[in-house]
N, C-alpha and C. Protein backbone atom coordinates (compact mmCIF):
# COMPACT_ATOMS: atom_id res chain seq x y z
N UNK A 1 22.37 2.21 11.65
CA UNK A 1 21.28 1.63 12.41
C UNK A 1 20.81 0.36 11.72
N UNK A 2 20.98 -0.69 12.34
CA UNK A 2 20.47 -2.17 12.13
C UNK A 2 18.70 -2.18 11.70
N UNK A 3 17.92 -2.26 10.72
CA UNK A 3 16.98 -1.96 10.45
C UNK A 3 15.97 -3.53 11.25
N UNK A 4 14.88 -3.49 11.41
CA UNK A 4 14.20 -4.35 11.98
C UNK A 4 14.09 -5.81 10.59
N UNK A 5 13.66 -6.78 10.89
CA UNK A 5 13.92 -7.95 10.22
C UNK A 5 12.38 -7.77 9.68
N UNK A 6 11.72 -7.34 8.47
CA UNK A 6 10.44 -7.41 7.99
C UNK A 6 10.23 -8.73 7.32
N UNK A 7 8.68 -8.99 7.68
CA UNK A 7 8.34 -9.95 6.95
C UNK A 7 6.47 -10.01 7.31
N UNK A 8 6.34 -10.72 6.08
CA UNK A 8 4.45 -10.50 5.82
C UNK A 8 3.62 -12.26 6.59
N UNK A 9 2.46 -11.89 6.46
CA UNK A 9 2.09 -13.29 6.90
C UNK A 9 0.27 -13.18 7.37
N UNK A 10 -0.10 -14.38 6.91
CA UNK A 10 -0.95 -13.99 7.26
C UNK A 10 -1.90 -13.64 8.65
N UNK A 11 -3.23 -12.88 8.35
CA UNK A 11 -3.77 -12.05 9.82
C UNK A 11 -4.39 -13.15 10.34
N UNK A 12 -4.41 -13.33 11.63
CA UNK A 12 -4.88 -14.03 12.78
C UNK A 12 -5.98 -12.90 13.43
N UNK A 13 -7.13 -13.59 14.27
CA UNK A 13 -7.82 -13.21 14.90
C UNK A 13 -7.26 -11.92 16.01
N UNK A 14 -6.36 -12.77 16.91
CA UNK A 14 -5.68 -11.75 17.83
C UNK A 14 -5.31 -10.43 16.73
N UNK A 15 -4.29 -10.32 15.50
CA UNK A 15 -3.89 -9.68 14.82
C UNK A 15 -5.48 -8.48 14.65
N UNK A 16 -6.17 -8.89 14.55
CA UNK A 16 -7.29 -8.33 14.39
C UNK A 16 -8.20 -7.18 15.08
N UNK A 17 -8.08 -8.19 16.64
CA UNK A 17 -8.27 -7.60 17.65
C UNK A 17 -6.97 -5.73 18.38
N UNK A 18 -5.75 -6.95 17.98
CA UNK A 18 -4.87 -5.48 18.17
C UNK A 18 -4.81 -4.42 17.09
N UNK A 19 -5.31 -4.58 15.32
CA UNK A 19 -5.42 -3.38 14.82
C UNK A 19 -7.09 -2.87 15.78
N UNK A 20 -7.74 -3.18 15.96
CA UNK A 20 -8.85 -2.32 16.39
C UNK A 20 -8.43 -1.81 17.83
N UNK A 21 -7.53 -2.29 18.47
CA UNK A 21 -7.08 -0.91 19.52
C UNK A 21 -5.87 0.09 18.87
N UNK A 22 -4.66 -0.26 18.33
CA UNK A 22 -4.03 0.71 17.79
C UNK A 22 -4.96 1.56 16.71
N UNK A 23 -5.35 0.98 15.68
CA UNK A 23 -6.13 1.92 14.91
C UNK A 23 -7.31 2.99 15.33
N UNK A 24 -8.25 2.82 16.69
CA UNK A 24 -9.36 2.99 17.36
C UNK A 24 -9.29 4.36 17.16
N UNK A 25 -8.72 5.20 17.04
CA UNK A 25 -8.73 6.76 17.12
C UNK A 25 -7.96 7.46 16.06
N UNK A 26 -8.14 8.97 16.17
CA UNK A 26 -7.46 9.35 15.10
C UNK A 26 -5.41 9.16 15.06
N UNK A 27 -5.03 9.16 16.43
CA UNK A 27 -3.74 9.41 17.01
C UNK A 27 -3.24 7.92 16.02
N UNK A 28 -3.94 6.44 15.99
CA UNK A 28 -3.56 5.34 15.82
C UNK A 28 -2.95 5.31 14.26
N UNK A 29 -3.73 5.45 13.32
CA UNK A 29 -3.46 5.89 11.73
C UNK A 29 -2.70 6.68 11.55
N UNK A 30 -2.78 7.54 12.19
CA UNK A 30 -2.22 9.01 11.56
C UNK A 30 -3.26 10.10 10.57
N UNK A 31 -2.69 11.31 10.91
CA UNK A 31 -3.48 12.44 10.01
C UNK A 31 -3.86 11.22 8.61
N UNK A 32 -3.05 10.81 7.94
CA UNK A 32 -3.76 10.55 6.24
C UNK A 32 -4.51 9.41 6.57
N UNK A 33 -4.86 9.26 7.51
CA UNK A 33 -5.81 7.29 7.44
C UNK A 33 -6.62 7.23 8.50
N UNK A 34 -7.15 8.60 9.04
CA UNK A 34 -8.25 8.34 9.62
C UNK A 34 -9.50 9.06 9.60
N UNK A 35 -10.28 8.06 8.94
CA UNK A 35 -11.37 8.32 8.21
C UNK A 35 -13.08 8.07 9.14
N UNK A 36 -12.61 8.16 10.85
CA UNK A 36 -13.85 8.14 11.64
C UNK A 36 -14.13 6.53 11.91
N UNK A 37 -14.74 6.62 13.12
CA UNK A 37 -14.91 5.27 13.70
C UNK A 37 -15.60 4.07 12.49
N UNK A 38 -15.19 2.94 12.48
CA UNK A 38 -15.90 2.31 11.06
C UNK A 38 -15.99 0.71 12.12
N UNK A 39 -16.73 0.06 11.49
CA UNK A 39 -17.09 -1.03 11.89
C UNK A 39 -16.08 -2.01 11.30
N UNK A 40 -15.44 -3.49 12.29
CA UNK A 40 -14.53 -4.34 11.83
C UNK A 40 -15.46 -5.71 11.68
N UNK A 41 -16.54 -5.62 11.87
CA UNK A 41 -17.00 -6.73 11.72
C UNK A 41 -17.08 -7.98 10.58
N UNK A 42 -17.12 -7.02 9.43
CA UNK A 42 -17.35 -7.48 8.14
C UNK A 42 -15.55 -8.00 7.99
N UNK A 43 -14.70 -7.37 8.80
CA UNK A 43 -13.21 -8.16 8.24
C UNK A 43 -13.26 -9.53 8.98
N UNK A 44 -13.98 -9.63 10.09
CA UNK A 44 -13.34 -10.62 10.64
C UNK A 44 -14.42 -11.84 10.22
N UNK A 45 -15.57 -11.51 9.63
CA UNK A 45 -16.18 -12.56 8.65
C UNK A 45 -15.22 -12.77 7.69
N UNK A 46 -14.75 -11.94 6.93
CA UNK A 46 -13.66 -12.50 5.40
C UNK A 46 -12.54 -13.09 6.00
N UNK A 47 -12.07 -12.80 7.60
CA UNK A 47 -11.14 -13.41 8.28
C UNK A 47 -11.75 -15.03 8.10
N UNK A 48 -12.96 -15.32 8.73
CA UNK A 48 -13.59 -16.32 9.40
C UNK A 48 -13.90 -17.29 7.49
N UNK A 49 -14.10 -16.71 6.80
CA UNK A 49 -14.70 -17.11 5.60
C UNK A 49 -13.28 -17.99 4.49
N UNK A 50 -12.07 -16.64 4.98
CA UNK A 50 -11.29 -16.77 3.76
C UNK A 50 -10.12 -16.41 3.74
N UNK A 51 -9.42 -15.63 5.45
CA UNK A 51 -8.51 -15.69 5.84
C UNK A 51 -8.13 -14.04 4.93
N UNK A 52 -9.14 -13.09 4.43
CA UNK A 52 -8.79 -12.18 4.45
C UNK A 52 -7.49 -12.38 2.61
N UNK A 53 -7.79 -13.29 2.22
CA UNK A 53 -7.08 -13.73 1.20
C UNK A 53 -7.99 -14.14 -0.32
N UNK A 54 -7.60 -14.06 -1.24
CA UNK A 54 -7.96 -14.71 -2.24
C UNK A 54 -9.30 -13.47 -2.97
N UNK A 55 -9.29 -13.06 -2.44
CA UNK A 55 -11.03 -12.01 -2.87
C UNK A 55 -10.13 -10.00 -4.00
N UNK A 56 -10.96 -9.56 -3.73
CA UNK A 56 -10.83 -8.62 -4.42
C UNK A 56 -10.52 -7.28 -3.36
N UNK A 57 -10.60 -8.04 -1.82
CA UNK A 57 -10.60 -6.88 -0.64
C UNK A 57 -8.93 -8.38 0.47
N UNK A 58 -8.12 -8.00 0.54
CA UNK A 58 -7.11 -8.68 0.88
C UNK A 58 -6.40 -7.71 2.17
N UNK A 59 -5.91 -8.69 2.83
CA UNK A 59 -4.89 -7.85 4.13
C UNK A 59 -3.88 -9.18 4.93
N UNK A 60 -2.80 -8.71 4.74
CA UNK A 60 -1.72 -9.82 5.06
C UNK A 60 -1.25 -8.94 6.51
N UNK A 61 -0.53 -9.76 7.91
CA UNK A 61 -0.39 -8.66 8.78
C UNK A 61 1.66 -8.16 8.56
N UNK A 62 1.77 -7.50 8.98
CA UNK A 62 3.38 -7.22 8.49
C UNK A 62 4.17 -7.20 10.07
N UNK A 63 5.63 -7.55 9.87
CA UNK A 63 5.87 -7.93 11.34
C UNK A 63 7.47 -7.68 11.34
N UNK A 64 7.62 -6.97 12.24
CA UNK A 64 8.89 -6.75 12.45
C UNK A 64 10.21 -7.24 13.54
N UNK A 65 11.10 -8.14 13.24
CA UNK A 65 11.70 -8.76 14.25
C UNK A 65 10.62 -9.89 15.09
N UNK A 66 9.73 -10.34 14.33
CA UNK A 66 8.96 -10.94 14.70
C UNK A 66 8.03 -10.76 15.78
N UNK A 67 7.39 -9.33 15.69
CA UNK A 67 6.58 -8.44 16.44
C UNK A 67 5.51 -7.82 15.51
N UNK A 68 4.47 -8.21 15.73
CA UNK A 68 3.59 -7.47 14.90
C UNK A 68 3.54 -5.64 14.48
N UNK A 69 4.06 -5.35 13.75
CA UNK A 69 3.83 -3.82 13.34
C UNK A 69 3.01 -3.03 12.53
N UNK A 70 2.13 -4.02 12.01
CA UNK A 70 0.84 -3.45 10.96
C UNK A 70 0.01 -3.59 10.21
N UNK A 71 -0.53 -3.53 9.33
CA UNK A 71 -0.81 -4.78 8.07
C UNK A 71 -0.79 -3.80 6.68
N UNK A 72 -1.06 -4.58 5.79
CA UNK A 72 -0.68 -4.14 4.31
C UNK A 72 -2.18 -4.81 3.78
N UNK A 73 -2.85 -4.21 2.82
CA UNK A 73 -4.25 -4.41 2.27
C UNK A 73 -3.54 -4.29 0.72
N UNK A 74 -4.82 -4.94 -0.46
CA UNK A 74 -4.68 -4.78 -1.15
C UNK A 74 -5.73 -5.10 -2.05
N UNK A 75 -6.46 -3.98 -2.99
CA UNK A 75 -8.11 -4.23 -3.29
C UNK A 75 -7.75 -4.30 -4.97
N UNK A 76 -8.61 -4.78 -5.79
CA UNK A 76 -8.82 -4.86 -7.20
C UNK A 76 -9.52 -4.07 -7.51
N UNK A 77 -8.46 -2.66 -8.56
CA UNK A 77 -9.28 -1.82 -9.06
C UNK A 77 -8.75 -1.62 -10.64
N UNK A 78 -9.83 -0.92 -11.45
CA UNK A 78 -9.95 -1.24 -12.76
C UNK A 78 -9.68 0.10 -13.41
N UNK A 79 -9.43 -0.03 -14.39
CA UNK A 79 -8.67 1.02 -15.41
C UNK A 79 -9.55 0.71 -16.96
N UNK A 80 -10.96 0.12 -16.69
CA UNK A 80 -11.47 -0.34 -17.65
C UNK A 80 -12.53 -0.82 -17.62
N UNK A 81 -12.70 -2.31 -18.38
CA UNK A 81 -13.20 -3.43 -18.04
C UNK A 81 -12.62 -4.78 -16.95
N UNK A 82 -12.95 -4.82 -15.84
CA UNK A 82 -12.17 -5.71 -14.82
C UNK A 82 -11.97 -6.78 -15.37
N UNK A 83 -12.15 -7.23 -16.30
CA UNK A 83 -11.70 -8.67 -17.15
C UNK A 83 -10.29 -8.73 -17.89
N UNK A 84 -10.23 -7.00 -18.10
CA UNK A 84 -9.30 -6.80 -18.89
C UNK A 84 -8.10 -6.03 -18.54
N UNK A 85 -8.86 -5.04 -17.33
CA UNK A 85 -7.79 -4.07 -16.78
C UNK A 85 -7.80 -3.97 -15.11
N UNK A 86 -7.45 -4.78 -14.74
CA UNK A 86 -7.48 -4.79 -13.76
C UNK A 86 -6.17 -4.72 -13.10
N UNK A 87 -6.07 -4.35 -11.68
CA UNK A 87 -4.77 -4.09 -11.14
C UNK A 87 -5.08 -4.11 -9.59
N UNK A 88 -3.98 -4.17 -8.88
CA UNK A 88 -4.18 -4.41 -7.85
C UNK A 88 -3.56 -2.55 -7.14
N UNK A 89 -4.08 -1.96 -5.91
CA UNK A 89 -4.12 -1.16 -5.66
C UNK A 89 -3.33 -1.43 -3.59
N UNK A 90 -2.17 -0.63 -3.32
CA UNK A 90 -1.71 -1.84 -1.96
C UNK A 90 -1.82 -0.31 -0.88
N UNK A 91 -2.20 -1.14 0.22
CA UNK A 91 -2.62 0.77 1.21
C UNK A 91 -1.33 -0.55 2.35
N UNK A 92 -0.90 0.51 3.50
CA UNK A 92 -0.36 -0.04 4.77
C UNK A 92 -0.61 0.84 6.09
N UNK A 93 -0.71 0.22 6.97
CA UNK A 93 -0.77 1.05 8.20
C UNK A 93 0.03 0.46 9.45
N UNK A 94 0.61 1.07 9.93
CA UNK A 94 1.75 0.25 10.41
C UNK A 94 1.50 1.26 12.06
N UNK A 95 1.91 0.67 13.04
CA UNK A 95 1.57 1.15 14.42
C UNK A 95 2.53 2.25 14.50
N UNK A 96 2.29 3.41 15.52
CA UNK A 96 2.95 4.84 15.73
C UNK A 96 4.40 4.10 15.85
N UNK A 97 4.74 2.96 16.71
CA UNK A 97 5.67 2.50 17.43
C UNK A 97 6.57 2.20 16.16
N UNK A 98 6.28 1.65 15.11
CA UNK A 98 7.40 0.97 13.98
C UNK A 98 7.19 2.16 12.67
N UNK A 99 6.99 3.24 12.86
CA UNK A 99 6.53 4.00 11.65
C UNK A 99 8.21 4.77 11.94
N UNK A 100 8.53 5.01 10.39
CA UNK A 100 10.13 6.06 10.32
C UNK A 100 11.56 4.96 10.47
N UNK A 101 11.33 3.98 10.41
CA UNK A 101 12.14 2.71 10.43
C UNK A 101 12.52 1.87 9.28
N UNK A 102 11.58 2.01 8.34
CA UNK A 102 12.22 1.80 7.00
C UNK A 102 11.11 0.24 6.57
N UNK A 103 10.56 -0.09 7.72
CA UNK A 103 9.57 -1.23 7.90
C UNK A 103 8.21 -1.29 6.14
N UNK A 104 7.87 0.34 6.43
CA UNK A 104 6.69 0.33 5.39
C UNK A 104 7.13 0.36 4.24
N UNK A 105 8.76 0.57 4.20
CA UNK A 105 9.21 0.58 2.43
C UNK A 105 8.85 -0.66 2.22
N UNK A 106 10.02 -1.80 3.13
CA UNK A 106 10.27 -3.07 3.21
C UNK A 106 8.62 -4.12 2.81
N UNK A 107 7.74 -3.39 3.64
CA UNK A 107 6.73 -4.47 3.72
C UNK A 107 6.00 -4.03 2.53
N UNK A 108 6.02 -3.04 1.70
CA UNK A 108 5.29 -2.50 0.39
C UNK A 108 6.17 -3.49 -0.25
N UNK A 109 7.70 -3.52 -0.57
CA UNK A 109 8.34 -4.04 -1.90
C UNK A 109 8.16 -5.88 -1.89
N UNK A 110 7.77 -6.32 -0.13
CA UNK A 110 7.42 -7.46 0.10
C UNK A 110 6.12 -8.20 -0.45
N UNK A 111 5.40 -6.86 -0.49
CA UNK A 111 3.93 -7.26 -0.54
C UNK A 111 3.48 -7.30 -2.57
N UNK A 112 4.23 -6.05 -3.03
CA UNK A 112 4.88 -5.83 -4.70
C UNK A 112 5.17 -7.43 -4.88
N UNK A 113 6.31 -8.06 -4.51
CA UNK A 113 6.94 -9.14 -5.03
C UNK A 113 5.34 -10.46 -4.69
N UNK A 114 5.06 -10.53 -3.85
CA UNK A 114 4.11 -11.31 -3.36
C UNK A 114 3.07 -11.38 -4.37
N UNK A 115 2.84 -10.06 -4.99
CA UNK A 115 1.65 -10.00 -6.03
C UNK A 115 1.45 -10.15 -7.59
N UNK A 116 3.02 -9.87 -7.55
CA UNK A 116 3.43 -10.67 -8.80
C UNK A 116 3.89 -11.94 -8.94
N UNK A 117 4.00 -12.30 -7.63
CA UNK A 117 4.55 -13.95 -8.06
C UNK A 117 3.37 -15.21 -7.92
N UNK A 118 2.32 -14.17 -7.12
CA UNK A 118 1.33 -15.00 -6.54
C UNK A 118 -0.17 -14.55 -7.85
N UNK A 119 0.12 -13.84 -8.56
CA UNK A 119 -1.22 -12.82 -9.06
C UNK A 119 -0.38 -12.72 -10.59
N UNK A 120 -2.05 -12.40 -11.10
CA UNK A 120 -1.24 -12.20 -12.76
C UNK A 120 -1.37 -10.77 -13.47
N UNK A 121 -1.59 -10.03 -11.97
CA UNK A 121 -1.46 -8.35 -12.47
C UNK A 121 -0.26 -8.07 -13.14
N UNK A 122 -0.26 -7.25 -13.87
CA UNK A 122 0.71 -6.33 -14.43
C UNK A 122 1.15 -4.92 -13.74
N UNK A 123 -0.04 -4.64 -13.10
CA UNK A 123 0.12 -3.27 -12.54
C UNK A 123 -0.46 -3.14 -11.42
N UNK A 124 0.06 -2.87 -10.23
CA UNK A 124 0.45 -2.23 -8.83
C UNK A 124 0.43 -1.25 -8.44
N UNK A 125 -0.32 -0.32 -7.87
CA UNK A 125 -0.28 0.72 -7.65
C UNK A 125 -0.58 1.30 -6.44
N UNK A 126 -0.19 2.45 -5.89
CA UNK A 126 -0.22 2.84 -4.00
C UNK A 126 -1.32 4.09 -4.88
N UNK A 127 -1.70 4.85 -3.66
CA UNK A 127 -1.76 6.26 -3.82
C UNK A 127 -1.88 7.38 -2.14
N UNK A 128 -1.43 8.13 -2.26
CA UNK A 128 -1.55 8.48 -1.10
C UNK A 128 -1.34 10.46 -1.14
N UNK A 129 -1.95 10.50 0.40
CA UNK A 129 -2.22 12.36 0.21
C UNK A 129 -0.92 12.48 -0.51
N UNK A 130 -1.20 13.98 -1.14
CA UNK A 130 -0.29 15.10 -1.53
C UNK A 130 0.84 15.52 -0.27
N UNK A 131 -0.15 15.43 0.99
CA UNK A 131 0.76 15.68 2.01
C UNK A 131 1.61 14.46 2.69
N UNK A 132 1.66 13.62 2.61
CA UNK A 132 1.93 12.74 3.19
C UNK A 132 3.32 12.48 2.38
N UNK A 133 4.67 12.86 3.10
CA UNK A 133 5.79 12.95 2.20
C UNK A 133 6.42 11.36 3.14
N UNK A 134 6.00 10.55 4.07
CA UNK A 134 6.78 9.73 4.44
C UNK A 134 6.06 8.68 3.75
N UNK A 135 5.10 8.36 3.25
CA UNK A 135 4.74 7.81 2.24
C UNK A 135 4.73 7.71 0.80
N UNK A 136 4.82 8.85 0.58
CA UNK A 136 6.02 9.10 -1.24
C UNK A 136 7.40 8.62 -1.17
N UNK A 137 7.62 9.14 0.27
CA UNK A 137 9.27 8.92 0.41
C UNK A 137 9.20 6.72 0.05
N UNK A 138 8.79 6.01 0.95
CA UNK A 138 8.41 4.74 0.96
C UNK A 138 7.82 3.95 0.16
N UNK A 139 6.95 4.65 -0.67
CA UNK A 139 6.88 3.82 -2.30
C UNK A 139 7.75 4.49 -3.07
N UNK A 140 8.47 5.70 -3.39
CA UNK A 140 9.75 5.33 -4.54
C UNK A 140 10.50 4.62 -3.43
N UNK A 141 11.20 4.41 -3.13
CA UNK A 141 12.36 3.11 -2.14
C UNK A 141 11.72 2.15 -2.22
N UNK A 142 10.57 1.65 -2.49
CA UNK A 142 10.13 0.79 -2.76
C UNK A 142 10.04 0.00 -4.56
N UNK A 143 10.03 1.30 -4.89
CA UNK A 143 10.05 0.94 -6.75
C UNK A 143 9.43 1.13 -7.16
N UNK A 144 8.42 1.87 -6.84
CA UNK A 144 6.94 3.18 -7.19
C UNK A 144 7.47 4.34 -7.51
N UNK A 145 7.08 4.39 -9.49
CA UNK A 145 7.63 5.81 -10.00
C UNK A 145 5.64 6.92 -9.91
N UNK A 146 6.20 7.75 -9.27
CA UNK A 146 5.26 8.74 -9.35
C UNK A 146 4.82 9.24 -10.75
N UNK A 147 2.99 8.56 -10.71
CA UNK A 147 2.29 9.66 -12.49
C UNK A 147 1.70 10.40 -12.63
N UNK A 148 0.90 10.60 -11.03
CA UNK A 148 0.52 11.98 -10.99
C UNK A 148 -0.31 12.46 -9.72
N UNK A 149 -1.24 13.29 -10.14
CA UNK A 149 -1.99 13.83 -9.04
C UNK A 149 -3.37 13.82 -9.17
N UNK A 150 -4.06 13.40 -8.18
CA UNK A 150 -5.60 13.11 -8.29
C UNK A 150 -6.46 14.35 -7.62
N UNK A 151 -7.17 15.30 -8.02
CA UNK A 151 -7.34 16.04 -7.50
C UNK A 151 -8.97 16.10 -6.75
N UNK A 152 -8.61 16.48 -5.38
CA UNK A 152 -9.61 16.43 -4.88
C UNK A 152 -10.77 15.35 -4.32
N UNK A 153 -10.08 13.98 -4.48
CA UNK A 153 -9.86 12.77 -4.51
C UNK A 153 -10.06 12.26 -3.27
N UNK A 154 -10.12 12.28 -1.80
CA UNK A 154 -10.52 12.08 -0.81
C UNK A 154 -10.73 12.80 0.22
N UNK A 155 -12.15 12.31 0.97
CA UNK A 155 -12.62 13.44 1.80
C UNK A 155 -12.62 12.71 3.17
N UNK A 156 -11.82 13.18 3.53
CA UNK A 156 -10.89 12.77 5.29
C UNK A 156 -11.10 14.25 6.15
N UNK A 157 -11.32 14.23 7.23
CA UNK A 157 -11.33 15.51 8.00
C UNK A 157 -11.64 16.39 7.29
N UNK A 158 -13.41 16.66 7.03
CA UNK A 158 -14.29 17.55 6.81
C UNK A 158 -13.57 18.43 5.68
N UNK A 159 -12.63 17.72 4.76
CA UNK A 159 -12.32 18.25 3.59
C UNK A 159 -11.90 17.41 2.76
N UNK A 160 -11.67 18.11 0.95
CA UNK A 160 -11.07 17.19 -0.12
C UNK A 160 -9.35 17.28 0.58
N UNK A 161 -8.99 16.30 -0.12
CA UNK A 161 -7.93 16.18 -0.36
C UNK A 161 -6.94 15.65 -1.66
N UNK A 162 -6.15 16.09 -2.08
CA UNK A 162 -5.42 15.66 -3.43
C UNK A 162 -4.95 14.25 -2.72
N UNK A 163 -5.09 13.16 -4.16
CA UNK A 163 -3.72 12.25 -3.47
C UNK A 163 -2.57 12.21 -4.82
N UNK A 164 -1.76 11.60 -4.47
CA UNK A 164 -0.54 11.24 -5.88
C UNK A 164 -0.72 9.73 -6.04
N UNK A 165 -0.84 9.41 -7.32
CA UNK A 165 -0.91 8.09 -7.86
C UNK A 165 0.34 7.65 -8.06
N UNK A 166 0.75 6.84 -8.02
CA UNK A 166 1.96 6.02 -7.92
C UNK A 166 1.92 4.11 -8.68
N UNK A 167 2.72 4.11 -9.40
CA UNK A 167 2.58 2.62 -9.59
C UNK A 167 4.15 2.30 -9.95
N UNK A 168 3.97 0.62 -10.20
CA UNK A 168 4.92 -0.35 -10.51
C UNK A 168 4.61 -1.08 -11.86
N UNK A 169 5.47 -1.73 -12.36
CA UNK A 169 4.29 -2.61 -13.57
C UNK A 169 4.94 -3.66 -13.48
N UNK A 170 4.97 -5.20 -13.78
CA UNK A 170 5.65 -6.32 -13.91
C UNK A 170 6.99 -6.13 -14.25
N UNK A 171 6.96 -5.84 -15.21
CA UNK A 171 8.32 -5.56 -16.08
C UNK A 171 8.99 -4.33 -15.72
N UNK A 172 8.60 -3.37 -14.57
CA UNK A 172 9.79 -2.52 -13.94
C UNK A 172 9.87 -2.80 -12.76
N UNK A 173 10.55 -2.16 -12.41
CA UNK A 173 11.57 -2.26 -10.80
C UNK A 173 11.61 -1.33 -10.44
N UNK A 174 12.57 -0.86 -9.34
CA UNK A 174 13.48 -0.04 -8.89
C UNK A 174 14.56 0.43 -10.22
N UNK A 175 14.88 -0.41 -10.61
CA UNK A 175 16.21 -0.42 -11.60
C UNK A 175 15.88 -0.26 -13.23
N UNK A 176 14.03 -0.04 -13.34
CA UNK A 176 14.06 -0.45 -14.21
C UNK A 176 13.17 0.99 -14.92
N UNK A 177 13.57 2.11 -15.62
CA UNK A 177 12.75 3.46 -15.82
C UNK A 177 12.03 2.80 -16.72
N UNK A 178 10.51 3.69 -16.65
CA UNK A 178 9.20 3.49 -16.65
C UNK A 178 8.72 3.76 -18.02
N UNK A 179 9.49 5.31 -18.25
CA UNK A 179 9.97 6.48 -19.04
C UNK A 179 11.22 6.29 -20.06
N UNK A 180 11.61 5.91 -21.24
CA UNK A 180 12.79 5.69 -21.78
C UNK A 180 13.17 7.48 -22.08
N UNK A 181 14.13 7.57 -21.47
CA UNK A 181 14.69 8.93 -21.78
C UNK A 181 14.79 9.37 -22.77
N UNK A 182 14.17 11.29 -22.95
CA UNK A 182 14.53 11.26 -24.47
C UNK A 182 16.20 11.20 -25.10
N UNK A 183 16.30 11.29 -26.35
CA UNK A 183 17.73 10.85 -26.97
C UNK A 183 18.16 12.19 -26.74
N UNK A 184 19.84 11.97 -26.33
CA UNK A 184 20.35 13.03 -26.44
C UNK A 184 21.38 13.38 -28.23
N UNK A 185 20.71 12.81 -29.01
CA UNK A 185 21.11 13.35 -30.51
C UNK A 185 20.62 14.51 -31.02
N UNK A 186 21.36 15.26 -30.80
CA UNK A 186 21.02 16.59 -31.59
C UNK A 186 21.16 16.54 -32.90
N UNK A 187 21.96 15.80 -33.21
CA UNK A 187 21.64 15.91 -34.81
C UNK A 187 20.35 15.70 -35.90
N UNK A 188 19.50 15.25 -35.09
CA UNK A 188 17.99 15.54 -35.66
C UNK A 188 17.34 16.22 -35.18
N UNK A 189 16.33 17.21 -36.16
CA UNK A 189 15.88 18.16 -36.43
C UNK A 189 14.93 18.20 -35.37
């Protein structure tokens, strides 16, 4: 199967207007991303202000075969002091219509490369439910080694939920373990 032609760019007004009808309900997100009716107003000021770019709250739209299929966000969160530890954190939501296509790996490892070439993070990171296996599946294919589990960590449909933390760092890849294996020398004790 010929996979769709992905590529990122930035959100336009219209773009805007069509996540607030696909997203509008719970059916639009999906079970892990819908978190009750919320107001878009405040995006389309950072639209109107700043193009949704450059800030600490970011969203590029993602597009397939040159058809809009979703967008990709990406917020600054800290492991510290934000001067010092900061990292970028990347969510996606992609329409019922382009989801299982291979689109959300593509537009995560698009949006990865974008943030290191454009940003001086070191570290990248997704996280998403425990349940949500087409999204584990899509950040490792993407080059997201799994570190753990957050427990109890978001409250979506009148309950907690676990998520799994996931990251990348500059200096790894896909190709590149995170983890140096232990030695297989038995000859020490």
């Amino acid at each position: 199967m010929l996979r769709p032609a992905t590529a990122l760019r930035p959100v336009t007004s219209a773009d805007l207007d069509r996540f607030d009808a696909e997203f509008a309900g719970p059916d639009g997100p999906g079970p892990y991303q819908w978190f009750g009716h919320t107001p878009t107003l405040r995006l389309r000021r950072l639209l109107d202000e700043r193009g949704l770019l450059g800030g600490d709250e970011n969203m590029l739209s993602v597009t397939a075969d040159d058809t809009l299929a979703g967008r990709v966000e990406w917020f600054r969160k800290a492991w510290g002091r934000v001067e010092t530890s900061a990292c970028w954190e990347i969510a996606i939501g992609l329409f019922a219509a382009h989801r299982g296509q291979g689109i959300g790996t593509q537009a995560q490892r698009q949006l990865v490369d974008y943030l290191f070439t454009h940003t001086r993070a070191e570290r990248v990171q997704v996280c998403t439910d425990a349940a949500n296996l087409a999204e584990q599946r899509a950040a490792e294919k993407a080059g997201f080694t799994l570190e753990g589990r957050i427990r109890r960590a978001q409250w979506r449909a009148g309950t907690w939920h676990d998520q799994l933390l996931y990251s990348v760092l500059r200096t790894s890849g896909p190709d590149t373990p995170l983890v140096t294996p232990p030695s297989s020398d038995t000859s020490r004790p």
